[in-house]
Protein backbone atom coordinates (compact mmCIF):
# COMPACT_ATOMS: atom_id res chain seq x y z
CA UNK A 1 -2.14 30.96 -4.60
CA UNK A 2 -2.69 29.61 -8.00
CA UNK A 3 -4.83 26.88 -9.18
CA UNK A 4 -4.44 24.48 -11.57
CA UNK A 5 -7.24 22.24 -13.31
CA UNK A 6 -6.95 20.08 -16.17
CA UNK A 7 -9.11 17.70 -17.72
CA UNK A 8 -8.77 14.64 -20.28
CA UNK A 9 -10.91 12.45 -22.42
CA UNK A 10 -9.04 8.95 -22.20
CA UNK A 11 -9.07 6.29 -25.24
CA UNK A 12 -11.49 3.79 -25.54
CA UNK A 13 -9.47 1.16 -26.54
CA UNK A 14 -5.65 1.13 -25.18
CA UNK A 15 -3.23 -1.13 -24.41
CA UNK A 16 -2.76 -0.15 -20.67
CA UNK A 17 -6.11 -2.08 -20.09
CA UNK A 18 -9.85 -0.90 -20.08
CA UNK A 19 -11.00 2.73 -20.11
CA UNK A 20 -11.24 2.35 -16.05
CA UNK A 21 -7.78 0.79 -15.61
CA UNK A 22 -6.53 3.44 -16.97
CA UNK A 23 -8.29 5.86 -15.33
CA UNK A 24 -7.46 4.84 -12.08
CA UNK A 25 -4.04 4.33 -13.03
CA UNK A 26 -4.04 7.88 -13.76
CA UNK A 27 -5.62 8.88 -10.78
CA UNK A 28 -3.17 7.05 -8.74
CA UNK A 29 0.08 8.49 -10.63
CA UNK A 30 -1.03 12.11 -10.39
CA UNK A 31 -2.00 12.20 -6.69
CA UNK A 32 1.06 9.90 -6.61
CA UNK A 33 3.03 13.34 -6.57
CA UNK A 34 1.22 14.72 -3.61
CA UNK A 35 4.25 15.80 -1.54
CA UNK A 36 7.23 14.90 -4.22
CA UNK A 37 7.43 18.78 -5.50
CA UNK A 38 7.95 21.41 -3.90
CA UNK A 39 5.22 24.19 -3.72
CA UNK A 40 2.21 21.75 -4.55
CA UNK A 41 0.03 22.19 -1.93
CA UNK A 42 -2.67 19.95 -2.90
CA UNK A 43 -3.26 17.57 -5.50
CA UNK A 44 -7.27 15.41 -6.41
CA UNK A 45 -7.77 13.22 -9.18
CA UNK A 46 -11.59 12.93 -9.95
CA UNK A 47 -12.75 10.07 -11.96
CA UNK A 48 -16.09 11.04 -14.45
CA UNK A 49 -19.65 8.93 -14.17
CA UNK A 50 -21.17 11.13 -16.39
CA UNK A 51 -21.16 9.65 -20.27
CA UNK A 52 -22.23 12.32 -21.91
CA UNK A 53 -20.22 13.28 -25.27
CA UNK A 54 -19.23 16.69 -24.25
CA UNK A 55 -17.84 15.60 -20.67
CA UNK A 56 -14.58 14.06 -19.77
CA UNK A 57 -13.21 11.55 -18.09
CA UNK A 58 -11.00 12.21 -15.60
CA UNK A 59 -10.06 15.78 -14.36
CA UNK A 60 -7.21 17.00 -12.12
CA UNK A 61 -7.52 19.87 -9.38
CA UNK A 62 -4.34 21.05 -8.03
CA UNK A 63 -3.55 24.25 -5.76
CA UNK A 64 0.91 25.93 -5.96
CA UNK A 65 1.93 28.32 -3.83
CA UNK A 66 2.32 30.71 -6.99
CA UNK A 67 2.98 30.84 -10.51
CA UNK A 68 6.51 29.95 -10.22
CA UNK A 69 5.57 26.84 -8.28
CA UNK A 70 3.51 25.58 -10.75
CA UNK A 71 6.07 26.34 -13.63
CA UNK A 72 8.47 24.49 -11.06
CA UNK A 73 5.62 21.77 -11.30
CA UNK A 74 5.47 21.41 -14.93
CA UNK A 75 9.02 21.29 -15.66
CA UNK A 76 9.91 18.92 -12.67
CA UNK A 77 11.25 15.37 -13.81
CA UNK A 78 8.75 13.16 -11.38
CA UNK A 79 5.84 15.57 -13.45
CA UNK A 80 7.18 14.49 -16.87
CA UNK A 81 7.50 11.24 -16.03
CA UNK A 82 3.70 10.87 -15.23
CA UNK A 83 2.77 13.28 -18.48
CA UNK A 84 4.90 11.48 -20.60
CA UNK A 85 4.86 7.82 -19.75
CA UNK A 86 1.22 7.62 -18.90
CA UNK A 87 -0.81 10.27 -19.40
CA UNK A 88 -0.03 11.27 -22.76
CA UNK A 89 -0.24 7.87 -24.36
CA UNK A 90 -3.52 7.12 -23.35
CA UNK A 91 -5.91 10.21 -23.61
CA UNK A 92 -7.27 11.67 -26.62
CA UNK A 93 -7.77 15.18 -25.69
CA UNK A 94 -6.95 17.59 -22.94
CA UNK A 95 -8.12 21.17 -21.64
CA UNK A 96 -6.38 22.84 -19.24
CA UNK A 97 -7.18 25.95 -16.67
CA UNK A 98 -4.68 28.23 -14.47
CA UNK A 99 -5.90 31.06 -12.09
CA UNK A 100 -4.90 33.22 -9.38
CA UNK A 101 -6.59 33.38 -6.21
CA UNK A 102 -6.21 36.42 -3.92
């Protein structure tokens, strides 16, 4: 099993609508995919209260079957669609995590 956690600081000021529009439009995109790829076997969208400068503001906790489903994640055209019509237009910054679990 492999997990899969990223995190994002969105813009302040974007064209999408306000910080929290956005945020739950991300939310809703990502967990959107719940059950459209194969090997995903679970998929939460968190949305951050905490305004401190180092946190962020929305983070995403996902679970594949292995490493290949998660490669078959990333490269999968429903994926890209999200990453590249939404999410990458209105964050800022991103950090990402991938581990194995026995």
């Amino acid at each position: 099993m492999v997990k899969h956690i990223v995190m994002w600081k969105v813009k302040e000021h974007e064209v999408h609508g306000t910080k929290q529009e956005v945020m739950i439009k991300m939310k809703n995109a990502l967990e959107g995919l719940k059950g459209q790829i194969k090997g995903l076997q679970e998929i939460e969208v968190g949305i951050n209260f905490n305004t401190g400068d180092a946190a962020y503001d929305v983070v995403l906790y996902s679970v594949f079957d292995n490493k290949e489903a998660l490669e078959y994640y990333q490269a999968h055209p429903k994926h890209l669609e999200v990453a590249n019509e939404l999410v990458r237009q209105v964050t800022i910054s991103r950090v990402v995590t991938d581990y194995c679990v026995e």
